[in-house]
Protein backbone atom coordinates (compact mmCIF):
# COMPACT_ATOMS: atom_id res chain seq x y z
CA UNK A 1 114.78 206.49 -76.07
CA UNK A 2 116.85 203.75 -75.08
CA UNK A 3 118.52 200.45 -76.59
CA UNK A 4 116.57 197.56 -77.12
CA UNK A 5 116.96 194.29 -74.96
CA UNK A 6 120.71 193.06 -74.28
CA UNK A 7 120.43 189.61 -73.79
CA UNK A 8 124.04 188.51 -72.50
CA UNK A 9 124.09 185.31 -74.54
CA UNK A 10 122.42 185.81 -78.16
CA UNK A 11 123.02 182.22 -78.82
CA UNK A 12 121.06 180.81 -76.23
CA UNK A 13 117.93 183.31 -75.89
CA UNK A 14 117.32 184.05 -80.16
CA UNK A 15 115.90 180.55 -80.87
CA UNK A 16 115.53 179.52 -84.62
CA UNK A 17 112.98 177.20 -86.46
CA UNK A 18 115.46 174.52 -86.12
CA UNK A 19 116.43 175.13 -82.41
CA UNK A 20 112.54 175.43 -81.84
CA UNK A 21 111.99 172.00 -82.94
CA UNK A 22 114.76 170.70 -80.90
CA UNK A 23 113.77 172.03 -78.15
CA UNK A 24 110.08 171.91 -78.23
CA UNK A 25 110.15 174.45 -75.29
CA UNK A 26 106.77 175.30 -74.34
CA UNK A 27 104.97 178.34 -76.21
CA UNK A 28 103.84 180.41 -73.26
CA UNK A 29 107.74 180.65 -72.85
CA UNK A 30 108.54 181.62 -76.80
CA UNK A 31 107.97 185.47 -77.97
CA UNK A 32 107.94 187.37 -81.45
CA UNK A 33 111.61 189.29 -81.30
CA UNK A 34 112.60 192.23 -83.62
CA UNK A 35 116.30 190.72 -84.23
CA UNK A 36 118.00 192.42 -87.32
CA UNK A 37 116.92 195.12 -89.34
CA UNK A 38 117.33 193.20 -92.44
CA UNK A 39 113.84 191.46 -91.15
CA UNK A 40 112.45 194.74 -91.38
CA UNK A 41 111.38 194.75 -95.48
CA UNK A 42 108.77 197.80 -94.71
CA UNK A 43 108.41 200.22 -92.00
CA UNK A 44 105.68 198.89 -90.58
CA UNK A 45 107.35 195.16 -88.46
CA UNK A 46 105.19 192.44 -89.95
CA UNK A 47 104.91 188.94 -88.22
CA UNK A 48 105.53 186.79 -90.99
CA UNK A 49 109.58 188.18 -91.49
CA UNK A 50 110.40 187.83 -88.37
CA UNK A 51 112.43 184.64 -88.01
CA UNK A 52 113.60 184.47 -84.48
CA UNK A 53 111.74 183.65 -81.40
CA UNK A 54 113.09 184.96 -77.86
CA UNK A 55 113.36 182.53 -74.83
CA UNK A 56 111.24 184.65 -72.04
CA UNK A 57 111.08 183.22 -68.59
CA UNK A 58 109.93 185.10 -65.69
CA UNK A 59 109.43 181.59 -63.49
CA UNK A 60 111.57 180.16 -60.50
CA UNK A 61 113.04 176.61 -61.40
CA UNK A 62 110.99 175.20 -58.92
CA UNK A 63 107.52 176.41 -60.72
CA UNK A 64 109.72 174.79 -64.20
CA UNK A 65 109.64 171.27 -62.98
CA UNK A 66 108.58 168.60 -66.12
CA UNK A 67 108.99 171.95 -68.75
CA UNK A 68 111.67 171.88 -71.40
CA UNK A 69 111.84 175.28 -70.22
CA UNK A 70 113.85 173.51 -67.63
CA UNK A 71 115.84 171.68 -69.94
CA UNK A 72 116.56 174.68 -71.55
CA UNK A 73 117.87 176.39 -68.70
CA UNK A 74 119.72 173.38 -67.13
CA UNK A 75 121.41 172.87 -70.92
CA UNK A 76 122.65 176.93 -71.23
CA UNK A 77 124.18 176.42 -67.38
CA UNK A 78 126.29 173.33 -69.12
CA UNK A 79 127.75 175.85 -71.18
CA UNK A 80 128.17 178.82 -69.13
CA UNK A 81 125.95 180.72 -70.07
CA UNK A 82 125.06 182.17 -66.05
CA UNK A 83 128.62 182.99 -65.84
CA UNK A 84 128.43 185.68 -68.59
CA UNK A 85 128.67 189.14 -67.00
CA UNK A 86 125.30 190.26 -68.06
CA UNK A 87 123.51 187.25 -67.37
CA UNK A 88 125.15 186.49 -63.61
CA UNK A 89 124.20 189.94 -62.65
CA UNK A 90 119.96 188.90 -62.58
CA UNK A 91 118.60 187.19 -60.18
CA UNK A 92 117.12 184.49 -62.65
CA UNK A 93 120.01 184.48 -65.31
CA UNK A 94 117.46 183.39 -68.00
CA UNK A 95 114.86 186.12 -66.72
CA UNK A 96 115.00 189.14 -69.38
CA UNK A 97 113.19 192.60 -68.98
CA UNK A 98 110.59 192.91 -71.86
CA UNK A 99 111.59 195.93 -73.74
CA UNK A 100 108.79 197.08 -76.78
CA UNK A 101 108.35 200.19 -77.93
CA UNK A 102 105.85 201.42 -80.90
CA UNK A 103 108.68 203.02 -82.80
CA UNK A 104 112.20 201.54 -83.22
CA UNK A 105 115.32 203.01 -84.67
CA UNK A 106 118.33 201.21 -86.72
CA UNK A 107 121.73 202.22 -85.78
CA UNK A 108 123.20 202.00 -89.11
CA UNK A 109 121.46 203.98 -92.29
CA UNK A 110 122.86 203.40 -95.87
CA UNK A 111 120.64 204.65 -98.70
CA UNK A 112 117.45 203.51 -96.97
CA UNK A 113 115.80 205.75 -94.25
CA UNK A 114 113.34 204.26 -91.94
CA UNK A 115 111.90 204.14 -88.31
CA UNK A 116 109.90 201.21 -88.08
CA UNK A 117 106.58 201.25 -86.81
CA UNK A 118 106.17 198.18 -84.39
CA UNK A 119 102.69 198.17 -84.60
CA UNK A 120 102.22 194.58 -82.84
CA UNK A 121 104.18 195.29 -79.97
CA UNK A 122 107.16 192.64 -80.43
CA UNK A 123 109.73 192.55 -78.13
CA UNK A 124 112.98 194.73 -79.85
CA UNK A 125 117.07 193.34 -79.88
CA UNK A 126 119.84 195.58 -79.11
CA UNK A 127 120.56 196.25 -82.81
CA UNK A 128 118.12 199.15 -82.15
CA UNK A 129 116.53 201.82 -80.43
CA UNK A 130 113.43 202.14 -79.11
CA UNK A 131 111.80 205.29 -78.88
CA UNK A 132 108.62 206.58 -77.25
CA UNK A 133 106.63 209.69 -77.41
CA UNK A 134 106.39 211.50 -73.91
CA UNK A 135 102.66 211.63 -74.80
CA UNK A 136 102.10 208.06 -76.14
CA UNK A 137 99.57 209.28 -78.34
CA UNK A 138 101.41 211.04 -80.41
CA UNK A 139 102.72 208.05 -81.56
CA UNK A 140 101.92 207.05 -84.40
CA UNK A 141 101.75 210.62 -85.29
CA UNK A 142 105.99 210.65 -84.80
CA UNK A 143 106.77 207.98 -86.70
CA UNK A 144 105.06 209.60 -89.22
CA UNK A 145 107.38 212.50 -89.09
CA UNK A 146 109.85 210.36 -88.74
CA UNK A 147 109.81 208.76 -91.85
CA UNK A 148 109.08 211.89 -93.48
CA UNK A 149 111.58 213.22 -96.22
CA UNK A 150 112.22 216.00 -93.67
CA UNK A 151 112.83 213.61 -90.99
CA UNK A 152 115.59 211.80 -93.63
CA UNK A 153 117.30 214.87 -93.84
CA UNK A 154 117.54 215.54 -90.07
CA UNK A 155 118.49 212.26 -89.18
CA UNK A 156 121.30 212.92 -92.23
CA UNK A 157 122.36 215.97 -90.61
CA UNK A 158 122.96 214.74 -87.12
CA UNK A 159 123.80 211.09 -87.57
CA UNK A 160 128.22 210.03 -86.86
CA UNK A 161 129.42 210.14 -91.02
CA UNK A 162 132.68 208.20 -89.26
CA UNK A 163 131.76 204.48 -90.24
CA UNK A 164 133.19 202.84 -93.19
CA UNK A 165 131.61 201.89 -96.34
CA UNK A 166 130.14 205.66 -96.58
CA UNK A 167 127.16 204.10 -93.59
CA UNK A 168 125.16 206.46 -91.08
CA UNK A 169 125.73 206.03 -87.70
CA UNK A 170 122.69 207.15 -85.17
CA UNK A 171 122.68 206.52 -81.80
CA UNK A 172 120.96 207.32 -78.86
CA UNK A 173 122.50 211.16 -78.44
CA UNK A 174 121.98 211.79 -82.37
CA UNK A 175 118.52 210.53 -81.81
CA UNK A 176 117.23 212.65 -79.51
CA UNK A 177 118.92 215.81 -80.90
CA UNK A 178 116.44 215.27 -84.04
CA UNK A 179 114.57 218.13 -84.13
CA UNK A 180 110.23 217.31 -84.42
CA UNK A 181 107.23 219.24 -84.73
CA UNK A 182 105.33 220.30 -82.03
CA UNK A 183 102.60 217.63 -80.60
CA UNK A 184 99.30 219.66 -81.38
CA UNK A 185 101.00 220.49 -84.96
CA UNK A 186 100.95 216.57 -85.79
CA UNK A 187 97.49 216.07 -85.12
CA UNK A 188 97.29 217.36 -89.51
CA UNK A 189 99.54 213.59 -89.60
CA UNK A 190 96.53 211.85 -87.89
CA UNK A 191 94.02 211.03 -90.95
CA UNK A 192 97.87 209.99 -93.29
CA UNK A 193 97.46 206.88 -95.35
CA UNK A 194 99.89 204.97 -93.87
CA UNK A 195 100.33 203.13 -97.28
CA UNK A 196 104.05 203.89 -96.80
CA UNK A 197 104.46 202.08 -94.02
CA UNK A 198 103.04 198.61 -95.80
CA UNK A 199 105.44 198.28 -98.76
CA UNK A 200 109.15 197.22 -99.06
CA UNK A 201 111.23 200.23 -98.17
CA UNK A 202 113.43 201.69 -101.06
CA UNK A 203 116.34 203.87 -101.13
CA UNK A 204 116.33 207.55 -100.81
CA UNK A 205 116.73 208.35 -104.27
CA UNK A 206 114.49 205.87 -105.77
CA UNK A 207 111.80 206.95 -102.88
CA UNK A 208 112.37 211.04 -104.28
CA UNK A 209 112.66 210.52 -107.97
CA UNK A 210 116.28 211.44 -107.98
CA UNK A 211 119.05 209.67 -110.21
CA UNK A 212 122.28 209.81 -108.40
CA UNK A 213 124.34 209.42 -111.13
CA UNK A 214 122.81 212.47 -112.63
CA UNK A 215 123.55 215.90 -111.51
CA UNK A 216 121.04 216.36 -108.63
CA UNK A 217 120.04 220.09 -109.02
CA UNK A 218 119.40 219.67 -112.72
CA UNK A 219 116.63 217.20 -112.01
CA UNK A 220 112.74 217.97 -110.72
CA UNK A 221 112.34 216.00 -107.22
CA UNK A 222 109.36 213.57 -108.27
CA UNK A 223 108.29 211.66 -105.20
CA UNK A 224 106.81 208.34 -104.87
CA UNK A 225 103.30 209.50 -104.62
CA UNK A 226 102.28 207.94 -100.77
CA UNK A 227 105.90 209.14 -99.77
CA UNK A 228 104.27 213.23 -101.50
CA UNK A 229 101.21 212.73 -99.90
CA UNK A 230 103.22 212.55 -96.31
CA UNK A 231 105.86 214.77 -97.24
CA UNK A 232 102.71 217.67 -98.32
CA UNK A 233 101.45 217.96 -94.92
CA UNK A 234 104.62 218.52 -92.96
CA UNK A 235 105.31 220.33 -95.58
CA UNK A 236 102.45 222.19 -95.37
CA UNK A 237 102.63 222.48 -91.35
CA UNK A 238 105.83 224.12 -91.41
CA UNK A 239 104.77 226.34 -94.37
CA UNK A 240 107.35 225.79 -96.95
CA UNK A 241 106.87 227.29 -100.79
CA UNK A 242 107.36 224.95 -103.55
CA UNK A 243 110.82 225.63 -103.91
CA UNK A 244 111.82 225.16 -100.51
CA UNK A 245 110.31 221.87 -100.58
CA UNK A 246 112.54 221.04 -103.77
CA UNK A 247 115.71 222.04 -101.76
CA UNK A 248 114.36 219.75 -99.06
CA UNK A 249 114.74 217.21 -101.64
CA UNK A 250 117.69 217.81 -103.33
CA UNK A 251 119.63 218.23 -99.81
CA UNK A 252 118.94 215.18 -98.23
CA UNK A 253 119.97 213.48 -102.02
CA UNK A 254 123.38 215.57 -102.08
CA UNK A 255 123.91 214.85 -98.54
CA UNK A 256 123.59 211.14 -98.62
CA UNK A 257 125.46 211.42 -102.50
CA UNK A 258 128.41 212.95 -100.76
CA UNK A 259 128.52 210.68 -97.81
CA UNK A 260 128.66 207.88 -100.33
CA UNK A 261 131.27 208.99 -102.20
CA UNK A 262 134.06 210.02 -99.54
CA UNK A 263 133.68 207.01 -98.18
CA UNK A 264 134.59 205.29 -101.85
CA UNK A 265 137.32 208.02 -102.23
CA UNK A 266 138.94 207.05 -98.77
């Protein structure tokens, strides 16, 4: 687990359409980036909302001669851009560490819970966290878990409740206190329609079937059925009855109910 690229100088490495076609810097020099989470409509990172290319440059200037890579370069040393302190401290300024991962953490969760499955192996921004099976795997078989109801609800209980505006904080040290299932447990995950991880992500009550405005124990937990289908076998794996699995439910629903509403009664 660790963050995702720190560039130095945002402004001149996340190029835009319009910057592209200023530019016109050469395409073996352009790469897909994960910038924002609010690109990430679904779990699973899909090419087409991505709107941000990253300028990645392992050359010397002298193998850059006739490139608007060059140009590039030349026209972020203009505006002191080398001089930043993480940029100075490279041997090629412009020369960034690839950093992918196939499962990337936001650091801020409201209502909606995801880990997003970076399935095309795009290079990841600091606004997350990258994390990585030991035994690589496994996955696909984590992120799973991950987005699991029970994985809401641990993520709920360890992320900072400190941030305004009633948000989740998770960072690196919350992230790897989260507490998974063993590796030859998650081969049942394996054969999972991952169904979930193609549509738009909704919140946590809308995903369980739960009205938040409604008291939350008077109400039967009715799951979005590809969201019961996951939740059933790590259910089933950890061999919870059926009214354990309703308490799963309703927890992670009065949890992220009470978060929201200290923060409006601050």
């Amino acid at each position: 687990m660790r963050f995702g690229i720190k560039t130095g100088a945002n402004e001149f490495f996340y190029l835009d359409e319009e910057s592209l076609r200023e530019w016109k810097i050469e395409k073996e020099f352009l790469k897909p980036v994960i910038k924002s989470p609010r690109e990430c409509k679904s779990i699973l990172i899909k090419p087409e909302d991505l709107k941000f290319k990253i300028f990645m440059c392992h050359k010397d200037k002298k193998d850059l001669k006739s490139t608007n890579a060059l140009k590039y370069i030349e026209w972020g040393e203009k505006q002191g851009f080398h001089k930043r302190p993480s940029c100075r401290g490279r041997p090629r300024w412009w020369d960034l560490n690839e950093i992918k991962s196939p499962i990337i953490s936001k650091r801020f969760v409201d209502v909606v819970f995801s880990y997003f499955w970076n399935k095309f192996d795009f290079i990841v921004g600091d606004t997350f966290f990258v994390i990585d099976s030991k035994d690589e795997k496994y996955n696909h078989e984590l992120a799973l878990f991950l987005n699991s109801t029970v994985g809401s609800f641990l993520t709920e209980i360890e992320g900072r409740k400190s941030m305004g505006e009633g948000v989740l904080l998770i960072y690196g040290p919350e992230i790897t206190n989260i507490l998974v299932i063993k590796q030859n447990a998650m081969r049942n995950l394996k054969e999972q329609n991952t169904l979930l991880f193609e549509r738009h992500s909704k919140a946590i009550f809308e995903e369980l079937g739960i009205n938040p405005a409604r008291p939350i124990r008077e109400q039967k937990p009715s799951p979005l059925p590809d969201r019961k289908a996951l939740d059933d076998i790590v259910f089933d794996i950890l061999g919870l009855t059926e009214d354990e699995r309703n308490e799963v439910y309703w927890a992670v629903c009065e949890l992220v109910k009470n978060r929201l509403e200290k923060a409006r009664s601050v």
